[in-house]
C-alpha atoms as a PDB file:
ATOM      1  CA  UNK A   1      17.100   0.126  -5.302  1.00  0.00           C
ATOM      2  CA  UNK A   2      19.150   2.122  -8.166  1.00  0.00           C
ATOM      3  CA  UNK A   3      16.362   3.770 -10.491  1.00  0.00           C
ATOM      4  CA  UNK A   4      18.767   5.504 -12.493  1.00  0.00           C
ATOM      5  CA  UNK A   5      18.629   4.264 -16.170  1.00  0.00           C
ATOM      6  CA  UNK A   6      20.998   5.495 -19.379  1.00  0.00           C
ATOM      7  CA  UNK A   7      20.042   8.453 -21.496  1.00  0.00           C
ATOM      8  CA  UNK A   8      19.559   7.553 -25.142  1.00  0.00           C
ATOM      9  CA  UNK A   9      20.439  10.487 -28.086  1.00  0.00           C
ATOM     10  CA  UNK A  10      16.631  10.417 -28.294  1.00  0.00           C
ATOM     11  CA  UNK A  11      16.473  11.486 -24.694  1.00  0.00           C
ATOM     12  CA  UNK A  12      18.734  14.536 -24.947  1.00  0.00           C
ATOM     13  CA  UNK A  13      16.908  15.536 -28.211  1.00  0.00           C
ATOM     14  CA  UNK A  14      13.630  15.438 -26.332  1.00  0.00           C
ATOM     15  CA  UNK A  15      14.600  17.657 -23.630  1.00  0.00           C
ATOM     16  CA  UNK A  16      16.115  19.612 -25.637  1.00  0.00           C
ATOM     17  CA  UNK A  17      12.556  20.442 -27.212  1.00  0.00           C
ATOM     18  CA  UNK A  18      11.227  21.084 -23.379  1.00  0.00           C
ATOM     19  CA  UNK A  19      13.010  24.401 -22.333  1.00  0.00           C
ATOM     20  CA  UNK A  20      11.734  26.548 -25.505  1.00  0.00           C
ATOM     21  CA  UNK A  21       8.235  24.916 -25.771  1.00  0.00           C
ATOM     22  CA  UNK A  22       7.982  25.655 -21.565  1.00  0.00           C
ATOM     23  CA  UNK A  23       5.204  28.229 -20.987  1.00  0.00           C
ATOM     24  CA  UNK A  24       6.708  31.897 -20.035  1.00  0.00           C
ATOM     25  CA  UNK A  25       4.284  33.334 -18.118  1.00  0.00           C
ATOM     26  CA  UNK A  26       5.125  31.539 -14.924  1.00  0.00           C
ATOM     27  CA  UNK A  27       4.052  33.047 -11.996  1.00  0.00           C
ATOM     28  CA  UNK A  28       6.906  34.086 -10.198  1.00  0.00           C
ATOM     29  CA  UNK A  29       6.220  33.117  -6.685  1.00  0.00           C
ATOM     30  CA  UNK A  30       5.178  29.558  -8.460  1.00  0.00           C
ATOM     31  CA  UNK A  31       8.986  29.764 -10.087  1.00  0.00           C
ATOM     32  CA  UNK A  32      10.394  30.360  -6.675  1.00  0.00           C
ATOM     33  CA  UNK A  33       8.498  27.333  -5.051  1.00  0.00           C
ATOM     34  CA  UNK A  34       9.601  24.885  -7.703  1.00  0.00           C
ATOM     35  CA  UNK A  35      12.737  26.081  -7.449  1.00  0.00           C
ATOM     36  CA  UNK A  36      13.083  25.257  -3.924  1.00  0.00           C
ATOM     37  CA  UNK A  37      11.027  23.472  -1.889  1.00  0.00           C
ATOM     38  CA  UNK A  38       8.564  21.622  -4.441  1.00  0.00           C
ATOM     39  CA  UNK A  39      11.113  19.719  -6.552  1.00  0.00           C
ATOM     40  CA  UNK A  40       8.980  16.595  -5.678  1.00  0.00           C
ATOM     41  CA  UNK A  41       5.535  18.105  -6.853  1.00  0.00           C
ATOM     42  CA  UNK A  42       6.986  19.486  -9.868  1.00  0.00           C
ATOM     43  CA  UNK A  43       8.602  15.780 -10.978  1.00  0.00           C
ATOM     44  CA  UNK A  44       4.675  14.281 -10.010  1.00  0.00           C
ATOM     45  CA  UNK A  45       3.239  16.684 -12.526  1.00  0.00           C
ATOM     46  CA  UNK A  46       5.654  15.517 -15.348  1.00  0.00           C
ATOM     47  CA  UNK A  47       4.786  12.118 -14.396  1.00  0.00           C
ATOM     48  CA  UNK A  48       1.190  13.156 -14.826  1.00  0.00           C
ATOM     49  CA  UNK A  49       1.792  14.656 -18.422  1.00  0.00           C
ATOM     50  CA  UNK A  50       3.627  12.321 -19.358  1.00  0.00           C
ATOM     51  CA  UNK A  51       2.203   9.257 -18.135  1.00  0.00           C
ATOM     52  CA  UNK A  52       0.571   7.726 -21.357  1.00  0.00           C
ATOM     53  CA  UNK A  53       4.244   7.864 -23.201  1.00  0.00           C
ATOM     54  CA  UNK A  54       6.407   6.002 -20.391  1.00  0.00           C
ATOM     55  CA  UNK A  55       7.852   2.198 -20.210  1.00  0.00           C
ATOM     56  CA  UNK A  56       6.255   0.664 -16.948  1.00  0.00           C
ATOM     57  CA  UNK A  57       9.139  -1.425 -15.677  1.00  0.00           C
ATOM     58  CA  UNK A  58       6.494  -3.716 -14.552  1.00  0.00           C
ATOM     59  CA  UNK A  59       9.370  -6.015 -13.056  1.00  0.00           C
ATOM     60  CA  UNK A  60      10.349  -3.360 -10.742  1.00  0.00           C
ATOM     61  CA  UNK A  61       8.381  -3.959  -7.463  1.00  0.00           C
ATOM     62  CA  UNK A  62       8.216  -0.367  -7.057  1.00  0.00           C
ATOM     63  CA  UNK A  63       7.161   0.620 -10.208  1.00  0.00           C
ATOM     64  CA  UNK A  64       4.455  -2.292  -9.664  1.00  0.00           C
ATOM     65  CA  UNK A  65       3.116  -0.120  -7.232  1.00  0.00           C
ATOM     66  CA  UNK A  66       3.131   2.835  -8.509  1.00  0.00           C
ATOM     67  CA  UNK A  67       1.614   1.783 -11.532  1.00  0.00           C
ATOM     68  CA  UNK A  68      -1.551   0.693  -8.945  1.00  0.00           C
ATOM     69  CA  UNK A  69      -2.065   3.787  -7.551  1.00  0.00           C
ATOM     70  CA  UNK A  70      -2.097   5.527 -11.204  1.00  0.00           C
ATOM     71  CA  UNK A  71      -4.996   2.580 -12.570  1.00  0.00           C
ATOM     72  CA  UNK A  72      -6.335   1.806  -8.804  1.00  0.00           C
ATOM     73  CA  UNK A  73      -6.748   5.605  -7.452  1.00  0.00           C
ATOM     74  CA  UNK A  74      -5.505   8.148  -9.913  1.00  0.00           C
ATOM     75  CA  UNK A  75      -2.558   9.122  -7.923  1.00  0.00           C
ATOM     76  CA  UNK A  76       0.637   9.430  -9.550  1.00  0.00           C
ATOM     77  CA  UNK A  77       2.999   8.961  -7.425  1.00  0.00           C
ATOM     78  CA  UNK A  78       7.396   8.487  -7.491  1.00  0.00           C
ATOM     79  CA  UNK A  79       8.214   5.505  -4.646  1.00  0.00           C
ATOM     80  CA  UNK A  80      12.157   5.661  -5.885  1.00  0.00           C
ATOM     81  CA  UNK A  81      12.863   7.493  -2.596  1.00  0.00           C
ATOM     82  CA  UNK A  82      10.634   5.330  -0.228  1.00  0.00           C
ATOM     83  CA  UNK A  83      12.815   3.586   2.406  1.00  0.00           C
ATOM     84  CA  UNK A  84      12.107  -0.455   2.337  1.00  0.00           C
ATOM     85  CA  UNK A  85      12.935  -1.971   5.115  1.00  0.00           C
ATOM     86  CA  UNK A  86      15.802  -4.508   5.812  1.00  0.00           C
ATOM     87  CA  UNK A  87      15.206  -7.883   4.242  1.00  0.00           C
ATOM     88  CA  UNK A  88      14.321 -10.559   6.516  1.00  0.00           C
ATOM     89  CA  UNK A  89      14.537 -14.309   5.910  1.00  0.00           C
ATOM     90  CA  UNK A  90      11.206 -15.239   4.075  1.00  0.00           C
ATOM     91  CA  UNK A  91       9.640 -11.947   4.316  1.00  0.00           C
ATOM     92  CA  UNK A  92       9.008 -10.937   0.423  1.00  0.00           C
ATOM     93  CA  UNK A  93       6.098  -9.246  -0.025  1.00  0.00           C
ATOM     94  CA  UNK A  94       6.034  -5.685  -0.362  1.00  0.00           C
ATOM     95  CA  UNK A  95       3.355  -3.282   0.014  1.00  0.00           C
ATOM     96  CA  UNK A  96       3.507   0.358  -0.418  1.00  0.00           C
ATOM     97  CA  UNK A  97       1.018   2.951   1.212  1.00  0.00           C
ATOM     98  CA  UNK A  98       1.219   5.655  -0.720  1.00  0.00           C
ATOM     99  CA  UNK A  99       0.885   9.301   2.214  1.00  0.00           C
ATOM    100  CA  UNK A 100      -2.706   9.911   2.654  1.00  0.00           C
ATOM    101  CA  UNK A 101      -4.770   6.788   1.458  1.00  0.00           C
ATOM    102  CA  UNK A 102      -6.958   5.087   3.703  1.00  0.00           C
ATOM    103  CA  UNK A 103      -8.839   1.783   3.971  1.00  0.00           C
ATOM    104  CA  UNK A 104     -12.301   3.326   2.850  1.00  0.00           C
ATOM    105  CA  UNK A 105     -10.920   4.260  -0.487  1.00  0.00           C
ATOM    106  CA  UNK A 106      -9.005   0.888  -0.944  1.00  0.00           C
ATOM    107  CA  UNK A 107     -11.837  -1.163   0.257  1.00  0.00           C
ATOM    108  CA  UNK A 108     -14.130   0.846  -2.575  1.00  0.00           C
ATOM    109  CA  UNK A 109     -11.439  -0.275  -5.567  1.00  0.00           C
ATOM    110  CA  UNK A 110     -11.759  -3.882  -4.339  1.00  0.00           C
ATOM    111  CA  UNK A 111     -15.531  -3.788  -4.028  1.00  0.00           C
ATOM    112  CA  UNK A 112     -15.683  -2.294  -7.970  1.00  0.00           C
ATOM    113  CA  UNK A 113     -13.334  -5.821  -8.734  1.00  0.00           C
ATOM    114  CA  UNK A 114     -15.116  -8.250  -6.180  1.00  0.00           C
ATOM    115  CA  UNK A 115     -18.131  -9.166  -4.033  1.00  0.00           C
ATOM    116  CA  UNK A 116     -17.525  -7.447  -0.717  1.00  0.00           C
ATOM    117  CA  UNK A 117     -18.208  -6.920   2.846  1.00  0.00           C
ATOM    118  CA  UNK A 118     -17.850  -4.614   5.602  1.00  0.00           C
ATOM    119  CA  UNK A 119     -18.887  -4.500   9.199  1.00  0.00           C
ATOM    120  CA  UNK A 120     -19.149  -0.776   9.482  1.00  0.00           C
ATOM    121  CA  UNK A 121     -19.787   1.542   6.332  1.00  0.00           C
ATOM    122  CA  UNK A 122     -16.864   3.907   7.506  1.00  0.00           C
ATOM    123  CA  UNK A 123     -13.481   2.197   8.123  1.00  0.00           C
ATOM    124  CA  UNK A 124     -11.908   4.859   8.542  1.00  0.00           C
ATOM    125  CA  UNK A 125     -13.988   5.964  11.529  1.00  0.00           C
ATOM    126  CA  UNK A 126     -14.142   2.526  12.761  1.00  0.00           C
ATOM    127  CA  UNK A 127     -10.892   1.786  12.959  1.00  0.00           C
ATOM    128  CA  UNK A 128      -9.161   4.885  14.340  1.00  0.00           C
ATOM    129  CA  UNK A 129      -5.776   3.580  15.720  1.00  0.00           C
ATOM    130  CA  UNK A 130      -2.990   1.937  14.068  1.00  0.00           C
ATOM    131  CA  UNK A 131       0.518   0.947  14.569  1.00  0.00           C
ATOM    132  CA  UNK A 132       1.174   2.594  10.909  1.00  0.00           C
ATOM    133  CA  UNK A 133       0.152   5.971   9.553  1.00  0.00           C
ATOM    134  CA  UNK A 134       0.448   7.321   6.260  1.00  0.00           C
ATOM    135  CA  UNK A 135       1.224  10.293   6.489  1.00  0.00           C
ATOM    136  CA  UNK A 136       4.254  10.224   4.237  1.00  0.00           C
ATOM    137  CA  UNK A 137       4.882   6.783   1.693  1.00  0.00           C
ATOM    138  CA  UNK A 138       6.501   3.873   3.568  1.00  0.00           C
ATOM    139  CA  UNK A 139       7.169   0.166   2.829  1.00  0.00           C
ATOM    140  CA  UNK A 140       6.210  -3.132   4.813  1.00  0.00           C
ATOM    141  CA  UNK A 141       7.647  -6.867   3.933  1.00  0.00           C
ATOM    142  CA  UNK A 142       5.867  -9.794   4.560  1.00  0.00           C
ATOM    143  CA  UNK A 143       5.395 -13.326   4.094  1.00  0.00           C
ATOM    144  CA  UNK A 144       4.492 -13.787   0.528  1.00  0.00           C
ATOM    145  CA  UNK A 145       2.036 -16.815   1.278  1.00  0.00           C
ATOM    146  CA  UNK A 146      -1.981 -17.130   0.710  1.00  0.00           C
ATOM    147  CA  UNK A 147      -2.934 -18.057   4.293  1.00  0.00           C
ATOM    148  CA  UNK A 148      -1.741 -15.811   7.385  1.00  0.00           C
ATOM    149  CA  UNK A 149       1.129 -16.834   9.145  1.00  0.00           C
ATOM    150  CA  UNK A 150       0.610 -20.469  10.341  1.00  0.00           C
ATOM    151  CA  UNK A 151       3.480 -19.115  13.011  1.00  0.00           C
ATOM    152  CA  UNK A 152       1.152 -16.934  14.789  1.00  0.00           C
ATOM    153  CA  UNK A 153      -1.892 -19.271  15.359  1.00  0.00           C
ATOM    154  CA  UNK A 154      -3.920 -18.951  18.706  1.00  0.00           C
ATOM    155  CA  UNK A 155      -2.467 -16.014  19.332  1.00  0.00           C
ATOM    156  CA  UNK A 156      -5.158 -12.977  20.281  1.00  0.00           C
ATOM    157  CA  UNK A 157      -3.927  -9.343  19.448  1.00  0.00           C
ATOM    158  CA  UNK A 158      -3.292  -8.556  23.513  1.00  0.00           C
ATOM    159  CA  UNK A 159      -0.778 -12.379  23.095  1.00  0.00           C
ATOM    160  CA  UNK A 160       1.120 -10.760  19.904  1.00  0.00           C
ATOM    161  CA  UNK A 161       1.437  -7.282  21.759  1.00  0.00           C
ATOM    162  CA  UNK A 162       3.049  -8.874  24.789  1.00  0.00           C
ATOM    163  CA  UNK A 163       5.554 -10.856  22.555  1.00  0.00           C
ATOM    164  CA  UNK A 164       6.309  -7.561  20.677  1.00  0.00           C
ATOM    165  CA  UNK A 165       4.911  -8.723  17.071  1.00  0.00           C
ATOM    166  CA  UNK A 166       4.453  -6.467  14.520  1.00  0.00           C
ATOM    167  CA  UNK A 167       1.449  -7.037  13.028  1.00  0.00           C
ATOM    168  CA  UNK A 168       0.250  -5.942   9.930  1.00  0.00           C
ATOM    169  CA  UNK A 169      -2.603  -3.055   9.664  1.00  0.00           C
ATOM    170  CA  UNK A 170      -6.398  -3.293   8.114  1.00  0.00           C
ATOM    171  CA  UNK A 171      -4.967  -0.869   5.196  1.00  0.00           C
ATOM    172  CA  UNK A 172      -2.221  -2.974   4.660  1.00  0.00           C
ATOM    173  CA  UNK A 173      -4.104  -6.056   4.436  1.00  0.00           C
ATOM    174  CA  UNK A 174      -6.367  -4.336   1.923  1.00  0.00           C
ATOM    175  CA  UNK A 175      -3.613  -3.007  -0.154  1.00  0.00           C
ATOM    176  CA  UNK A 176      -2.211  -6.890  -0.008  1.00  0.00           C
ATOM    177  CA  UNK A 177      -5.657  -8.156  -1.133  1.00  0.00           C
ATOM    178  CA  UNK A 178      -6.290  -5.767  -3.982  1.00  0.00           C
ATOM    179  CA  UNK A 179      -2.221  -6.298  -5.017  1.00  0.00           C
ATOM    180  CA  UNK A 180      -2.711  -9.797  -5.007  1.00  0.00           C
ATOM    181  CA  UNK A 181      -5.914 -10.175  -7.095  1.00  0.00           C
ATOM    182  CA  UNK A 182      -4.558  -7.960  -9.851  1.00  0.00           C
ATOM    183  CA  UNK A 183      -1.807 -10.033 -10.182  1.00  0.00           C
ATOM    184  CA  UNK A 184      -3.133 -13.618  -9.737  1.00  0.00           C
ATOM    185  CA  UNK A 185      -7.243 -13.283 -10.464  1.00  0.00           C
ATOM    186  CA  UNK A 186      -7.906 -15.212  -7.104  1.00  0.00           C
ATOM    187  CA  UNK A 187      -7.691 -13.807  -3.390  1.00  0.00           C
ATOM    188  CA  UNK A 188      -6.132 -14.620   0.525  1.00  0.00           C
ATOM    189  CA  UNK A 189      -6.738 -16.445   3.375  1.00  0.00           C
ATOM    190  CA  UNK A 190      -9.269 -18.668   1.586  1.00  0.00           C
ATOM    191  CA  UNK A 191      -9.371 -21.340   4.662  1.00  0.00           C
ATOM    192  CA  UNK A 192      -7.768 -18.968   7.538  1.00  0.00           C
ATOM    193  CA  UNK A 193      -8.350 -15.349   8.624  1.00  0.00           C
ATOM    194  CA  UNK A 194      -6.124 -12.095   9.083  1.00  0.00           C
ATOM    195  CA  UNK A 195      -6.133 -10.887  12.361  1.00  0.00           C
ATOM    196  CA  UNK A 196      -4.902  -7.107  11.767  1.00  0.00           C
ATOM    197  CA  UNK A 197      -3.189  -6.973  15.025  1.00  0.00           C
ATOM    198  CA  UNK A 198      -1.597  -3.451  14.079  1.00  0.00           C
ATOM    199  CA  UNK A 199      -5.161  -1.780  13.938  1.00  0.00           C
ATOM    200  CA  UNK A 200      -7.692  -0.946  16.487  1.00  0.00           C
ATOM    201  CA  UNK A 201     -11.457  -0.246  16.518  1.00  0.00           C
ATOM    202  CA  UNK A 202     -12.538   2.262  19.076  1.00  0.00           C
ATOM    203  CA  UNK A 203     -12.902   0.561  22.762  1.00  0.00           C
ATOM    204  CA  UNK A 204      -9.744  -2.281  22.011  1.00  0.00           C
ATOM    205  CA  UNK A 205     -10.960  -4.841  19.371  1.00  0.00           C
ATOM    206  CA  UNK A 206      -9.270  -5.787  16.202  1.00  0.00           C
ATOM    207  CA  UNK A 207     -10.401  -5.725  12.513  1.00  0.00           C
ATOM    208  CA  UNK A 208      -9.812  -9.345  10.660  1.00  0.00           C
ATOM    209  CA  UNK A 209      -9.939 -10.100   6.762  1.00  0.00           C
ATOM    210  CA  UNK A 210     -10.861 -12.846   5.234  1.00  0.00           C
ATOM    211  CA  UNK A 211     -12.318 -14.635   1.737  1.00  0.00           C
ATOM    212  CA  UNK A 212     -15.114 -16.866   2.380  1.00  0.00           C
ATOM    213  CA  UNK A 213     -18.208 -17.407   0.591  1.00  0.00           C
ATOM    214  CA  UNK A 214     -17.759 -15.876  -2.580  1.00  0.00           C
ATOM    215  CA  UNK A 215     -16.578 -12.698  -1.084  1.00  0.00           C
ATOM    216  CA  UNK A 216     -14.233 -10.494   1.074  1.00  0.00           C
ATOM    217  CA  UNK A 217     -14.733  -9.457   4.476  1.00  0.00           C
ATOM    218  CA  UNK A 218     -13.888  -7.589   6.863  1.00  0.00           C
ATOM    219  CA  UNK A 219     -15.009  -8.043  10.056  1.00  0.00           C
ATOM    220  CA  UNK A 220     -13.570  -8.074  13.915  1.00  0.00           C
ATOM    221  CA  UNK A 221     -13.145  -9.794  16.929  1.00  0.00           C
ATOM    222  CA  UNK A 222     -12.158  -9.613  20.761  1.00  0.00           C
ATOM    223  CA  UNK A 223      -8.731  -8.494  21.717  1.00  0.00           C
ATOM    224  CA  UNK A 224      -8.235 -11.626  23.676  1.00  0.00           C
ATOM    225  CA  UNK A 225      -9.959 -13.867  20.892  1.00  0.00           C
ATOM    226  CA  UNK A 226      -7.755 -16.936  19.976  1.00  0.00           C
ATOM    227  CA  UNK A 227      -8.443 -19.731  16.920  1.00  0.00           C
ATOM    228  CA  UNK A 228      -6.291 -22.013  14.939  1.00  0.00           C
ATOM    229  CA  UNK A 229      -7.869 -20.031  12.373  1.00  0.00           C
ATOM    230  CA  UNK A 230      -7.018 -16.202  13.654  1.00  0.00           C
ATOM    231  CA  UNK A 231      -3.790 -15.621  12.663  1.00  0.00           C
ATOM    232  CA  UNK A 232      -1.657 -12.576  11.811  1.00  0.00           C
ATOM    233  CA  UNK A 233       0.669 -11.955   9.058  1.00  0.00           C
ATOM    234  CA  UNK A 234       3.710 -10.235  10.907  1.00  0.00           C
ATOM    235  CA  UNK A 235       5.511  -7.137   9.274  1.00  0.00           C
ATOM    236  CA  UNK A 236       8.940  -5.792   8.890  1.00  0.00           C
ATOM    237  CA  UNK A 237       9.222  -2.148   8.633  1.00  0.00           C
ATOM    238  CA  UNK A 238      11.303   1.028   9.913  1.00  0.00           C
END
């Protein structure tokens, strides 16, 4: 996606204020690191000082995001350089996971929005393997539809494995849920369930999500479990 946008006269007259009102006592070891290896902190802290005085390009599915982690978690964070994977035919929806977040702190900022539920009051610990890290940024597409993928009915976690399906993770799911209602007011899979066939708990069996009852839960079920009602929501990414 092209980021760049054109510099106004009022631009060049602003940074032209910068340089002489930059402190000068600068550590110089901190000058050096700036200099070369911590380009990308230093443009994060601008972002931070500057925050309350830029445009949000709220059109700009990136931006979108971005703009999330800064209301949702305090992070500000740049996703111009994140690498989205290639488009495929009706896959959408994109969800960003920002490098280090994790499904305890993105289940918290749903439960502060909505009536929640959780089988185990540690995600993190309870679901310790996953197709998909964070430990830098990356992107996922998927079907932008309410229910999980009608495609992958009665399939269990051990039948989308075999047949090579990339399934989406419990933190993306919660990142999808928490996207969604900010932008809509309502929630997903309101009749069906989210198998997240890219996570695992300890011992083999998979986290699910789901809104039912007035709330959201998360919950899990049998590798080999199967329902009209289970279904994943595949992914695309690198």
């Amino acid at each position: 996606m092209n980021n760049e946008q054109s510099v106004s006269p009022q631009f060049l007259q602003f940074t032209s204020l910068v340089i002489p009102n930059l402190p000068r006592n600068f550590r110089p070891d901190r000058l050096d690191y700036y200099v070369g290896q911590g380009k990308s902190e230093l443009k994060d802290k601008l972002l931070v000082a500057f925050a309350d005085d830029l445009i949000q390009v709220e059109n700009d599915p990136l931006k979108q995001w971005e703009t999330l982690y800064r209301e949702e978690f305090g992070e500000t964070h740049d996703f111009s350089g994140v690498k989205i994977p290639e488009k495929k035919e009706g896959f959408n929806r994109l969800i960003i996971v920002a490098k280090g977040m994790t499904p305890n702190r993105v289940y918290d900022s749903c439960e502060k929005k909505f009536p929640c539920w959780r089988y185990t009051g540690d995600l993190d610990k309870g679901v310790p393997t996953n197709d998909r890290v964070p430990n830098e940024h990356y992107a996922v597409l998927l079907r932008d539809r309410v229910e999980a993928d009608e495609e992958l009915k009665n399939l269990s976690a051990d039948d989308l494995a075999e047949q090579k399906v990339n399934g989406v993770t419990l933190l993306e799911r919660l990142l999808l849920e928490l996207k969604y209602f900010r932008e809509t007011g309502k929630h997903l899979d309101i009749k069906n369930i989210t198998l997240c066939s890219g996570s695992r708990r300890a011992g083999g069996s998979v986290p699910y999500a789901f809104w039912r009852g007035g709330g959201f839960r998360v919950d899990w079920c049998d590798r080999r479990d199967q329902s009209p009602r289970l279904r994943s929501r595949e992914a695309v990414s690198l």
